[in-house]
PDB file of N, CA and C in Angstrom:
ATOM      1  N   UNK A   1      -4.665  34.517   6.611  1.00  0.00           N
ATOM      2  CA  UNK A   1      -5.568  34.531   5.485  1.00  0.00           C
ATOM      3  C   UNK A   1      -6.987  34.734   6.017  1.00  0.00           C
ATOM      4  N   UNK A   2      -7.940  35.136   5.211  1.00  0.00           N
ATOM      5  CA  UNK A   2      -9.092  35.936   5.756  1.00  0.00           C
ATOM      6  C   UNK A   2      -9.775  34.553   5.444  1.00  0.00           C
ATOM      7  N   UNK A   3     -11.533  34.475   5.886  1.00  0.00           N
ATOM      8  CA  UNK A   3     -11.961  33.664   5.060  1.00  0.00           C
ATOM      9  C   UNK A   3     -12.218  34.366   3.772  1.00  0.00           C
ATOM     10  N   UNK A   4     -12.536  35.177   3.325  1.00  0.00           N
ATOM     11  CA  UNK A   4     -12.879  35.495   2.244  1.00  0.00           C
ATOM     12  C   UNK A   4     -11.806  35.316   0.820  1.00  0.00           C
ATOM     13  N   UNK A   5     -10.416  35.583   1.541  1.00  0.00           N
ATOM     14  CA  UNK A   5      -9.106  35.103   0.961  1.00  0.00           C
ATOM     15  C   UNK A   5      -8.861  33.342   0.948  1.00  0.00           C
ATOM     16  N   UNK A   6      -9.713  32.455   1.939  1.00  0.00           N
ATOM     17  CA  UNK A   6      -9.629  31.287   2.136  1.00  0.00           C
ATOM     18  C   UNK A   6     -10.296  30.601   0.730  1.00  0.00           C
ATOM     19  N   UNK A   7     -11.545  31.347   0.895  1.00  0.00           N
ATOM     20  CA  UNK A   7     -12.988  30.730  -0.467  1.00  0.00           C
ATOM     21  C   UNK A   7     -12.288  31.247  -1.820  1.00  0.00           C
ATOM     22  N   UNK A   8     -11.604  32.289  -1.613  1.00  0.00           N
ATOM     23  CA  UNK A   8     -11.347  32.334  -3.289  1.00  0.00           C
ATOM     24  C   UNK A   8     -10.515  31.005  -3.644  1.00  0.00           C
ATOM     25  N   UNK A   9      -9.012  30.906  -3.126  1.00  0.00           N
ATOM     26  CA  UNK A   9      -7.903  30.065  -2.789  1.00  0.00           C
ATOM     27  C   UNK A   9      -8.605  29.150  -3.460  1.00  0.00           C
ATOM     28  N   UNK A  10      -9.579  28.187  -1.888  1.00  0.00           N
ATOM     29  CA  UNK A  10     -10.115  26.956  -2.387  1.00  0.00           C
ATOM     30  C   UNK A  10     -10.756  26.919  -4.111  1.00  0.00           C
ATOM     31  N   UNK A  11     -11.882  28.077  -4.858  1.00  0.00           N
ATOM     32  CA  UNK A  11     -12.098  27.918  -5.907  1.00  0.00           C
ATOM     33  C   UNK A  11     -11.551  27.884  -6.540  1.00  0.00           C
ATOM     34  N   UNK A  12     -10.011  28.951  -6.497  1.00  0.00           N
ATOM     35  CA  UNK A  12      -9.137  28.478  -7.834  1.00  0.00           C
ATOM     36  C   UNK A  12      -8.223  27.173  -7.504  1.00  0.00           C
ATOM     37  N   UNK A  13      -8.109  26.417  -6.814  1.00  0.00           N
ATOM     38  CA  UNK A  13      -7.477  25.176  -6.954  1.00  0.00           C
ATOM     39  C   UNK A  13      -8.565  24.256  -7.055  1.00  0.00           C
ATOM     40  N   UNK A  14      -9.458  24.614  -6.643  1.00  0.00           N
ATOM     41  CA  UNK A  14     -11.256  23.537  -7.088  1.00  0.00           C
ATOM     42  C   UNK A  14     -10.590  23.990  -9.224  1.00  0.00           C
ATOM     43  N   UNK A  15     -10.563  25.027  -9.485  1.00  0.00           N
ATOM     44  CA  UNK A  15     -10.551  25.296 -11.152  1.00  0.00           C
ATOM     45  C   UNK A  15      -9.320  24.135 -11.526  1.00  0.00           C
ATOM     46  N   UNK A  16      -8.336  24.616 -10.807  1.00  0.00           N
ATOM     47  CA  UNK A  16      -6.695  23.875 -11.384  1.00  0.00           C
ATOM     48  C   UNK A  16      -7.372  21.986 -11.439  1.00  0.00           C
ATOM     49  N   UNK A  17      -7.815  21.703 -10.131  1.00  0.00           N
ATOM     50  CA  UNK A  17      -8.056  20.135  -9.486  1.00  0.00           C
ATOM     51  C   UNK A  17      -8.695  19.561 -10.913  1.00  0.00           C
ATOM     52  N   UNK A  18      -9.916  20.683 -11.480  1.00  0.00           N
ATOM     53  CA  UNK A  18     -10.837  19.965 -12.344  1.00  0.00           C
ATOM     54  C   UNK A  18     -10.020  19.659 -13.901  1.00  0.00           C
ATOM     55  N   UNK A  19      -9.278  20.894 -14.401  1.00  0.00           N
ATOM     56  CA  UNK A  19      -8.384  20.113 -15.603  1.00  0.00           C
ATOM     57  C   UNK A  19      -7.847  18.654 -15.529  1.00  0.00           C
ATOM     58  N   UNK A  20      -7.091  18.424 -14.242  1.00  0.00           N
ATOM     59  CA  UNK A  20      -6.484  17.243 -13.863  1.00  0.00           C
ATOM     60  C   UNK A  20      -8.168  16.077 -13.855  1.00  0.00           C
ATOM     61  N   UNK A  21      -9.072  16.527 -13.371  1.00  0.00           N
ATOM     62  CA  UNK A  21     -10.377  15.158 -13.509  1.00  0.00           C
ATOM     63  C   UNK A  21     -10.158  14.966 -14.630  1.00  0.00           C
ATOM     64  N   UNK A  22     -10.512  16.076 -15.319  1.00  0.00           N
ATOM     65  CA  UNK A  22     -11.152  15.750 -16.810  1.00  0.00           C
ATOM     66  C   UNK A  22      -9.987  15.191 -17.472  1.00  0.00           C
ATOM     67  N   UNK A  23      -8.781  15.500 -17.519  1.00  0.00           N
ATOM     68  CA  UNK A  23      -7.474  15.026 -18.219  1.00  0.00           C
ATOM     69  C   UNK A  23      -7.375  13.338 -17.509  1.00  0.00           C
ATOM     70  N   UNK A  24      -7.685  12.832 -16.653  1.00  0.00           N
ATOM     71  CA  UNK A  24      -7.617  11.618 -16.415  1.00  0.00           C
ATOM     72  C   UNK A  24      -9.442  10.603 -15.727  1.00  0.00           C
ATOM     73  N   UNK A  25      -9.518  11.720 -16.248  1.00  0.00           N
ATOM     74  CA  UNK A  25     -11.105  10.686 -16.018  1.00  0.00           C
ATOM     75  C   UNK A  25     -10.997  10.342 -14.143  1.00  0.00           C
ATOM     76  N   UNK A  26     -10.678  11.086 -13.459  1.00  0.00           N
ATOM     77  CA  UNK A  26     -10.890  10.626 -11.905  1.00  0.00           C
ATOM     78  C   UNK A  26     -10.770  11.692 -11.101  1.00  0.00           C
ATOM     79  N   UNK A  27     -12.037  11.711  -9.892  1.00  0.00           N
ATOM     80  CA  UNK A  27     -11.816  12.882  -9.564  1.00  0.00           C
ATOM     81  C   UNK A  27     -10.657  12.748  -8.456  1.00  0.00           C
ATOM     82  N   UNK A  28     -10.235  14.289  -8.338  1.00  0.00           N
ATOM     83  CA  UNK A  28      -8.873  13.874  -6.939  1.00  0.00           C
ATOM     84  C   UNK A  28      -9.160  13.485  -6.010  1.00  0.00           C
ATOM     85  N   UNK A  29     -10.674  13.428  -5.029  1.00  0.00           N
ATOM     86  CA  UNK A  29     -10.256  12.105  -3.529  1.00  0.00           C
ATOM     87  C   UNK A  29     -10.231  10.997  -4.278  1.00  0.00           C
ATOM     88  N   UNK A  30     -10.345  10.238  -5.593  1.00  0.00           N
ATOM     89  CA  UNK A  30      -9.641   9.165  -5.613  1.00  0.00           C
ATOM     90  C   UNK A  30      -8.638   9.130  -5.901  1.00  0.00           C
ATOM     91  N   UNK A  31      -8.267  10.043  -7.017  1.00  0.00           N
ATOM     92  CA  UNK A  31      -6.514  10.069  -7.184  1.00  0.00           C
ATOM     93  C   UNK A  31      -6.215   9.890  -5.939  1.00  0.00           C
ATOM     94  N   UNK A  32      -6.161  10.943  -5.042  1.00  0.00           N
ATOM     95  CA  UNK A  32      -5.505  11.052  -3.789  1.00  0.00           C
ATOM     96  C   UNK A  32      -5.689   9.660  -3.206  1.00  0.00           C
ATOM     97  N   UNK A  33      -6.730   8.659  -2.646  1.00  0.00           N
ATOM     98  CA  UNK A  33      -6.429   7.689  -1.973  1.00  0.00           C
ATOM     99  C   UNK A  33      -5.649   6.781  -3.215  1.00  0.00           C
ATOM    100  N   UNK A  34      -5.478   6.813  -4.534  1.00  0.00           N
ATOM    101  CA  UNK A  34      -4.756   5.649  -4.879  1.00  0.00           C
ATOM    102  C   UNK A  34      -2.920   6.300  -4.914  1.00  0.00           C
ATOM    103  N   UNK A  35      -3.037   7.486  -4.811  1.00  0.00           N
ATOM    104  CA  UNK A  35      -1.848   7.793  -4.112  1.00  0.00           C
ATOM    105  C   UNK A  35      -1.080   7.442  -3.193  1.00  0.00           C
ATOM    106  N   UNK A  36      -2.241   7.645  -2.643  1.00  0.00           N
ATOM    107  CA  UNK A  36      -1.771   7.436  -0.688  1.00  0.00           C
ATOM    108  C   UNK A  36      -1.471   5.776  -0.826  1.00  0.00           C
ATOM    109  N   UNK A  37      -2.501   4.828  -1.535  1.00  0.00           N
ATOM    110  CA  UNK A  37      -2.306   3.987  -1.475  1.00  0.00           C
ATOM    111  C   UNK A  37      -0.970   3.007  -2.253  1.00  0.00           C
ATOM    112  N   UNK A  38      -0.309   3.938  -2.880  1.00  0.00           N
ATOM    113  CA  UNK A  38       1.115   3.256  -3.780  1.00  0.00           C
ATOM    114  C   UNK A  38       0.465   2.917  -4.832  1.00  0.00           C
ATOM    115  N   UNK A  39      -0.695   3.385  -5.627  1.00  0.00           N
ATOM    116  CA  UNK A  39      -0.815   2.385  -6.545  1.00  0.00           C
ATOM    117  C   UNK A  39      -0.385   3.194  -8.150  1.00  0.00           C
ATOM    118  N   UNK A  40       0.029   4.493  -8.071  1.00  0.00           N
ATOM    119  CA  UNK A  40       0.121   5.194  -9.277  1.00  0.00           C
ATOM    120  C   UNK A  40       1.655   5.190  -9.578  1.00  0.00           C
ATOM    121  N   UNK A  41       1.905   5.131 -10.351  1.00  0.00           N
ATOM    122  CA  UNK A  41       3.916   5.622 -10.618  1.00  0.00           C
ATOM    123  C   UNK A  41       3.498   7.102 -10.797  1.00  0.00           C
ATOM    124  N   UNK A  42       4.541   7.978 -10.306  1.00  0.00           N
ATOM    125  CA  UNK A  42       4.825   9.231 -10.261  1.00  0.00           C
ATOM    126  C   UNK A  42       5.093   9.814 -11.482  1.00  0.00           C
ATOM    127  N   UNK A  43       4.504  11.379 -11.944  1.00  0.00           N
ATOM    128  CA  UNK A  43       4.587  12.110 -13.505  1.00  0.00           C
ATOM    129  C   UNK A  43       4.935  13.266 -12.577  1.00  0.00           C
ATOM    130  N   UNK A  44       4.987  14.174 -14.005  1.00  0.00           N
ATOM    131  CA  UNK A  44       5.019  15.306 -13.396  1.00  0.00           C
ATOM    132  C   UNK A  44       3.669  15.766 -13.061  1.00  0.00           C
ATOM    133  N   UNK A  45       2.859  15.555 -13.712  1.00  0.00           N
ATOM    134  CA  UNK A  45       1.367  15.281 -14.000  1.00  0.00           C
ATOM    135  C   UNK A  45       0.761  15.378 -11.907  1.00  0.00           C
ATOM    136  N   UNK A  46       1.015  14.149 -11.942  1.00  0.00           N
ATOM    137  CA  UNK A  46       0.709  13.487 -10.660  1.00  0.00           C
ATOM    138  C   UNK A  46       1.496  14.292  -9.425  1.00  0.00           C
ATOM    139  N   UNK A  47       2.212  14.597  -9.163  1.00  0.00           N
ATOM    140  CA  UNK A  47       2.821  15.295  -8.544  1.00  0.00           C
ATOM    141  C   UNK A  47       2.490  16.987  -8.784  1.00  0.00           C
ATOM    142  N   UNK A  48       2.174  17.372  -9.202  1.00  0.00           N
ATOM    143  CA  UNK A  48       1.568  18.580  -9.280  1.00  0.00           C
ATOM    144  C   UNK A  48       0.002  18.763  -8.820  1.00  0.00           C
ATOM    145  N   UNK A  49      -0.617  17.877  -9.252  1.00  0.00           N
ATOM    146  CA  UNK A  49      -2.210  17.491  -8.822  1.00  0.00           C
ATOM    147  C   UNK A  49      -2.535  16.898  -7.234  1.00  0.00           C
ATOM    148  N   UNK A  50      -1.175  16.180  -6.575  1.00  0.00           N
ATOM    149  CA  UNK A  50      -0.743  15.717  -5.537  1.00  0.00           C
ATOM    150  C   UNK A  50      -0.623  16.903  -4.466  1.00  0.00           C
ATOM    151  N   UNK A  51      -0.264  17.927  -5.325  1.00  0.00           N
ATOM    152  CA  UNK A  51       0.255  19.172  -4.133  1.00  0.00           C
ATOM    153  C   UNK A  51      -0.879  20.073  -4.516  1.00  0.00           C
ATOM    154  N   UNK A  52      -1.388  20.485  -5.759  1.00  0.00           N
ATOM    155  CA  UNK A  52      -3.035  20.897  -5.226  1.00  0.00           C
ATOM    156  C   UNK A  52      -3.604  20.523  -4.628  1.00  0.00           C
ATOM    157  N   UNK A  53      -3.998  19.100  -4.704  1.00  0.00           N
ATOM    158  CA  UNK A  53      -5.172  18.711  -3.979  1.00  0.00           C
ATOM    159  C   UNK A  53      -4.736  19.020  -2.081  1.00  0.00           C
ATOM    160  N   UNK A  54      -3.290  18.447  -1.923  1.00  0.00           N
ATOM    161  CA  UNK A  54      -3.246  18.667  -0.763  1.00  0.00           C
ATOM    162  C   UNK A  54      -3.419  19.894   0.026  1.00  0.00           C
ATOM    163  N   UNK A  55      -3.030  20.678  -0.810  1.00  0.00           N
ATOM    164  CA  UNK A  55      -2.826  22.284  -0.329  1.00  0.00           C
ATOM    165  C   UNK A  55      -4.440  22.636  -0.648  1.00  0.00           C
ATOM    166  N   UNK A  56      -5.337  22.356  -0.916  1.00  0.00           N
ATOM    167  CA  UNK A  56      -6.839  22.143  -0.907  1.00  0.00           C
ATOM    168  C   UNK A  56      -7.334  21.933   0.444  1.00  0.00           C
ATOM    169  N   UNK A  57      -6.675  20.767   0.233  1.00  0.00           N
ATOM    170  CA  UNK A  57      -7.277  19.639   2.005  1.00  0.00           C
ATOM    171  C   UNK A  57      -6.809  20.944   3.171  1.00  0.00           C
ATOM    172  N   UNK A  58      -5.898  21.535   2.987  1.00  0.00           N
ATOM    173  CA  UNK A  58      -5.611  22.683   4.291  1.00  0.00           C
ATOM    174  C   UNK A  58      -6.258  23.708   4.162  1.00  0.00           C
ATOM    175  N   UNK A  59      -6.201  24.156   3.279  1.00  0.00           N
ATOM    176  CA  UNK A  59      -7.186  25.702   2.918  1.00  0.00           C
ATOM    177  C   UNK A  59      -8.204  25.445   3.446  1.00  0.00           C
ATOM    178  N   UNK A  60      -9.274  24.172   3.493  1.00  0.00           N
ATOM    179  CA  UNK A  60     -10.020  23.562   3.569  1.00  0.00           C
ATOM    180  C   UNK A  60     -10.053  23.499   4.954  1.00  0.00           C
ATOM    181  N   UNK A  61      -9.529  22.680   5.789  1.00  0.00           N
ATOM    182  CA  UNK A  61      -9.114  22.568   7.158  1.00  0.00           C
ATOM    183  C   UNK A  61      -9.644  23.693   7.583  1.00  0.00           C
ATOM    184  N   UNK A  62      -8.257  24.715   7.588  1.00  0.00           N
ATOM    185  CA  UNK A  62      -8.464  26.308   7.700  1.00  0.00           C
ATOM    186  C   UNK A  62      -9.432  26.890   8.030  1.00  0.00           C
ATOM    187  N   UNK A  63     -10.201  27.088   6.594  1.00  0.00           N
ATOM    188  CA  UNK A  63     -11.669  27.273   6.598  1.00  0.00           C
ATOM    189  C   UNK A  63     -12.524  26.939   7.251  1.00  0.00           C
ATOM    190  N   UNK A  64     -12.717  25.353   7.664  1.00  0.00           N
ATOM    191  CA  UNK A  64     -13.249  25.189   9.085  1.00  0.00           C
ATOM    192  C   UNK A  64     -13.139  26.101  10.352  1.00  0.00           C
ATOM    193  N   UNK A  65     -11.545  25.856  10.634  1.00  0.00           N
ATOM    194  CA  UNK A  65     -11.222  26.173  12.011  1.00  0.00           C
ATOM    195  C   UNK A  65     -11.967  27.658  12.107  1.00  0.00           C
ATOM    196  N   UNK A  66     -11.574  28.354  10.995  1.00  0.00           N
ATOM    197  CA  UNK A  66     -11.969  30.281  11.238  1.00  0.00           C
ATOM    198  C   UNK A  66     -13.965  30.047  11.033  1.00  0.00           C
ATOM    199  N   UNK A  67     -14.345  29.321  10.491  1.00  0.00           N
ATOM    200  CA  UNK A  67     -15.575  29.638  10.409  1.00  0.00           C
ATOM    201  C   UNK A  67     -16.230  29.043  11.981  1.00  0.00           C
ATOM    202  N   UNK A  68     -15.928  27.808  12.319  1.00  0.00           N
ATOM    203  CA  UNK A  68     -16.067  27.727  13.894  1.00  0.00           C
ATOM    204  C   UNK A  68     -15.582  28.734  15.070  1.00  0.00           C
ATOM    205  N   UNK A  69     -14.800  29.206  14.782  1.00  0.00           N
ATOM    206  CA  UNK A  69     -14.222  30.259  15.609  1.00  0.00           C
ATOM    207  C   UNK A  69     -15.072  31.793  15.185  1.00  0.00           C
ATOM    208  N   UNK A  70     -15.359  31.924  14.081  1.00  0.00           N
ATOM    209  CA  UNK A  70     -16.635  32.796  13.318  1.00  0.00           C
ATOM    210  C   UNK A  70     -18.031  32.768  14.245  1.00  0.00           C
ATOM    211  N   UNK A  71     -18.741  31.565  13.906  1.00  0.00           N
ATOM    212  CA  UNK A  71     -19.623  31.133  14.748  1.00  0.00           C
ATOM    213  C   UNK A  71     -19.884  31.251  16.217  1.00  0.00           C
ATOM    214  N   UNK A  72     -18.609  31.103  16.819  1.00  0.00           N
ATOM    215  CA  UNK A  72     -18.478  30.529  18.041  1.00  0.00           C
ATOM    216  C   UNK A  72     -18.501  32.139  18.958  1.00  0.00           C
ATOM    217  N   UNK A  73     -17.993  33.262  18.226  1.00  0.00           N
ATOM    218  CA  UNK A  73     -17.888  34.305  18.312  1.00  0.00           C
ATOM    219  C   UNK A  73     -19.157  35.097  17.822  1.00  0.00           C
ATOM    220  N   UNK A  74     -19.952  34.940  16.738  1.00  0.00           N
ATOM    221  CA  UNK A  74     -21.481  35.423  16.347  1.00  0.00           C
ATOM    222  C   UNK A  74     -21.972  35.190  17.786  1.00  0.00           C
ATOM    223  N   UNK A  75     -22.400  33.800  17.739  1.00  0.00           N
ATOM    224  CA  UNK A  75     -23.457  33.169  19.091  1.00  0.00           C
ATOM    225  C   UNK A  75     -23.593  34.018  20.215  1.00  0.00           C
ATOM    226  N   UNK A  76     -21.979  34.242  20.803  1.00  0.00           N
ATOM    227  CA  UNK A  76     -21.630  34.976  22.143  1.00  0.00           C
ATOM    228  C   UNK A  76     -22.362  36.930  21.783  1.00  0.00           C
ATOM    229  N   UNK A  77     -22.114  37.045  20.815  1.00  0.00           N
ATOM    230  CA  UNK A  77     -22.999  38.531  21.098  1.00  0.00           C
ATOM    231  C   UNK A  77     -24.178  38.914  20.382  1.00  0.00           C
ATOM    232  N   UNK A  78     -24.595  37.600  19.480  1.00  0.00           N
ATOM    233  CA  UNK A  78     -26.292  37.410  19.398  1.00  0.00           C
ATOM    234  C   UNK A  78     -27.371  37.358  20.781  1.00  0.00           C
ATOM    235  N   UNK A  79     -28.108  37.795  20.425  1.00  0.00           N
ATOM    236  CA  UNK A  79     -28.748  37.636  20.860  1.00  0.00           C
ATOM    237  C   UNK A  79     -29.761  36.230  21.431  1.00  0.00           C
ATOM    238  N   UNK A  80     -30.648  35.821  22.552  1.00  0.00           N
ATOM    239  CA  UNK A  80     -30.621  33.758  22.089  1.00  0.00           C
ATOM    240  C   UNK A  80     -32.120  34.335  21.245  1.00  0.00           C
ATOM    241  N   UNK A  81     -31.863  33.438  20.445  1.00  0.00           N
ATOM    242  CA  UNK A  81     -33.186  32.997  19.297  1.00  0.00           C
ATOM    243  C   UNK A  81     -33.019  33.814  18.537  1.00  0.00           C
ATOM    244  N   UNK A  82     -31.709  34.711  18.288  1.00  0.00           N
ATOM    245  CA  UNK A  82     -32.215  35.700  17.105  1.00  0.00           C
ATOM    246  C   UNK A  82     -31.218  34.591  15.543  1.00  0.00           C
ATOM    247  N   UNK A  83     -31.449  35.152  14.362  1.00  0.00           N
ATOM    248  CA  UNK A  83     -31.226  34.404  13.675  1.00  0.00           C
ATOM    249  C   UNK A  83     -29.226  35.080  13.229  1.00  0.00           C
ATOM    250  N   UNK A  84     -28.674  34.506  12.606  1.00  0.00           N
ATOM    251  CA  UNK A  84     -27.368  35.234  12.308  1.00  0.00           C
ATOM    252  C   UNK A  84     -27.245  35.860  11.064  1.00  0.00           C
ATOM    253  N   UNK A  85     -26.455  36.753  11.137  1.00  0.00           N
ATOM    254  CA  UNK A  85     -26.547  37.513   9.722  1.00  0.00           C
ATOM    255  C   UNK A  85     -25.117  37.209   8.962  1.00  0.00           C
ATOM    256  N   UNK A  86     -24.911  37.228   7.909  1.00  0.00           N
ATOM    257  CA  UNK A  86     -23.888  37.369   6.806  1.00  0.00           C
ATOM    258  C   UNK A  86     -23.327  38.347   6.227  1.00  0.00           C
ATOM    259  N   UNK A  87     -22.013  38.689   5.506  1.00  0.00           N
ATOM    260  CA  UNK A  87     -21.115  37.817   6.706  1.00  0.00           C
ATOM    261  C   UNK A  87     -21.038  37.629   8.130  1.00  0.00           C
ATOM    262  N   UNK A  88     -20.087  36.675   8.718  1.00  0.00           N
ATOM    263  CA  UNK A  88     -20.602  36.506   9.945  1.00  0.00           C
ATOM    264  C   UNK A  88     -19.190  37.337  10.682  1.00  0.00           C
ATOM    265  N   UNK A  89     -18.260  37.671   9.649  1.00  0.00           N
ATOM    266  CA  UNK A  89     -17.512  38.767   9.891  1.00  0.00           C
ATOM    267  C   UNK A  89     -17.513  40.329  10.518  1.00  0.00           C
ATOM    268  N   UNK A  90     -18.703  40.549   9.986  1.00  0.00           N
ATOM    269  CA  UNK A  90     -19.310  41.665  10.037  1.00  0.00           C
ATOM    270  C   UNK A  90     -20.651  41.776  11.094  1.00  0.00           C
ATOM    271  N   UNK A  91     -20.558  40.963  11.657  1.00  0.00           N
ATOM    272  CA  UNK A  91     -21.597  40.558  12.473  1.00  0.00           C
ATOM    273  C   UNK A  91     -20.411  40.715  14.222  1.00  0.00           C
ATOM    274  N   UNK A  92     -19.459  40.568  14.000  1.00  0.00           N
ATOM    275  CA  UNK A  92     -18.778  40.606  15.205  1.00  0.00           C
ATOM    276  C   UNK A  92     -18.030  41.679  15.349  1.00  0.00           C
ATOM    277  N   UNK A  93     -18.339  42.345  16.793  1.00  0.00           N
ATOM    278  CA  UNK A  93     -17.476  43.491  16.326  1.00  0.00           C
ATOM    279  C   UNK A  93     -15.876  43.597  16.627  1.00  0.00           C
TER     280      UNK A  93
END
């Protein structure tokens, strides 16, 4: 997955995540820790919002790892003190 394929991903499950806030008044890192923590009984509801959010948390991850590896790769054929340009895709050849 590209990043650019990464950021869409994350926004449309950021879209899906937010029906589920607003339908229960909480946003998902708390759902998620009272999950984690045993404290909800299971819906279908909950279990669907359970596997967005998680599949979030990786896209997410992801997105890190390639944008450090992005970076880490700009730096090496910048120039020192020059500033970086965007994308940083397109910046490497």
């Amino acid at each position: 997955m590209t990043l650019n394929e990464l950021i869409q991903s994350i926004h449309a499950l950021e879209t899906r995540l937010q029906l589920f806030e607003e339908k229960y008044e909480l946003r998902s890192e708390d759902f998620y820790r009272l999950v984690q923590e045993g404290k909800l009984e299971q819906s279908a509801d909950f279990i669907e919002w359970l596997g967005l959010y998680e599949i979030k948390l990786k896209r997410e991850q992801k997105y890190a790892e390639l944008k450090a590896e992005l970076l880490s790769e700009a730096a090496k054929v910048a120039a020192p003190d020059s500033k970086l340009e965007l994308p940083l895709a397109k910046v490497i050849p």
